[in-house]
Protein backbone atom coordinates (compact mmCIF):
# COMPACT_ATOMS: atom_id res chain seq x y z
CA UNK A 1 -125.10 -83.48 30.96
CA UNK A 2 -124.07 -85.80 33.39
CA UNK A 3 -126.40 -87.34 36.20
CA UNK A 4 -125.46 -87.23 40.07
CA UNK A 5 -124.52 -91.02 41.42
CA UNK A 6 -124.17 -90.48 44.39
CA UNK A 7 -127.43 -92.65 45.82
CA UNK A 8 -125.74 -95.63 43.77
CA UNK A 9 -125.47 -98.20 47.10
CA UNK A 10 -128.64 -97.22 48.83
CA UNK A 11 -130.63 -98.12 45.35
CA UNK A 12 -129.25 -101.35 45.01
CA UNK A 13 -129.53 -101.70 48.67
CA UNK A 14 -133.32 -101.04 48.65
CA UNK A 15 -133.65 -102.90 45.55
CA UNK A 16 -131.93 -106.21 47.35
CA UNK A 17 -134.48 -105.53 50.13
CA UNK A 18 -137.70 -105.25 47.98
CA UNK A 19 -136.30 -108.41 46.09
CA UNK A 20 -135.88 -110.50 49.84
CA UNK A 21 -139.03 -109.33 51.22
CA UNK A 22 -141.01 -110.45 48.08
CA UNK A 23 -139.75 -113.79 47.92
CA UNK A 24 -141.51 -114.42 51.01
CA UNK A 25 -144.78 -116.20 50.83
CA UNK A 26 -146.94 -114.08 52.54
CA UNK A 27 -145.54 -110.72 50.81
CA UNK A 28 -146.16 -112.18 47.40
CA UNK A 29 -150.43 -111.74 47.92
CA UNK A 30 -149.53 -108.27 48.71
CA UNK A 31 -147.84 -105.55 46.31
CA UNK A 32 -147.55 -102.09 47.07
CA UNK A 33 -148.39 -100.18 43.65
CA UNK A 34 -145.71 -97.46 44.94
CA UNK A 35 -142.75 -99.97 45.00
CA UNK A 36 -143.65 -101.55 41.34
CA UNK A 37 -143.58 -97.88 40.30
CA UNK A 38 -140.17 -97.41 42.25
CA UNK A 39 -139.16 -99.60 40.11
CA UNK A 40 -140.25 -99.12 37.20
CA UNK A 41 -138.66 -95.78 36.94
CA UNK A 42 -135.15 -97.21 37.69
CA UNK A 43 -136.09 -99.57 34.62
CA UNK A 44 -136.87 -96.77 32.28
CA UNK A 45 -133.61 -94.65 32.76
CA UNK A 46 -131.13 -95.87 30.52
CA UNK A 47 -128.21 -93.77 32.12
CA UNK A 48 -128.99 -96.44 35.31
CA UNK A 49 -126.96 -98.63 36.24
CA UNK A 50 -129.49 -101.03 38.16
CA UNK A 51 -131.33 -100.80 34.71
CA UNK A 52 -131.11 -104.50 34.43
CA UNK A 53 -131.36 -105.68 37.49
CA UNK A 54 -134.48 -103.49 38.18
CA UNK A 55 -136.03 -105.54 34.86
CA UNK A 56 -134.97 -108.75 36.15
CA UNK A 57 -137.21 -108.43 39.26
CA UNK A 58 -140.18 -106.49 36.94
CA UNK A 59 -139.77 -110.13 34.82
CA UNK A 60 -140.02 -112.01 38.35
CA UNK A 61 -142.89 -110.30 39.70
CA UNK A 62 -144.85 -110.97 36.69
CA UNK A 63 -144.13 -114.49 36.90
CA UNK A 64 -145.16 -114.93 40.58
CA UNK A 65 -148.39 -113.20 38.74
CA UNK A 66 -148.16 -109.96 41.07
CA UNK A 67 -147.95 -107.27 38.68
């Protein structure tokens, strides 16, 4: 069974968006619970391709201590 790519550039897109608007200092005090879920499910898929990317910023919003 193979899974429909066709989303590919808007999810890295949005990804490279959540990633900029978290690096600034008054976004990191606030964390919506939907976008850490967001992704958290691209994390999970392994068939993703943003699979590691989508860790990477998991691992860096855990060390600004927002998770």
């Amino acid at each position: 069974m193979t899974r429909d790519h066709k989303f590919e550039v808007e999810k890295e897109q949005a990804l490279r968006l959540i990633r900029f608007i978290f690096e600034l200092p008054e976004a990191q005090s606030t964390m919506s619970v939907s976008v850490v879920r967001a992704i958290v499910a691209l994390a999970e898929s392994s068939e993703e391709k943003l699979r590691l990317s989508s860790l990477e910023i998991l691992g860096e919003l855990g060390s600004w201590g927002l998770t």
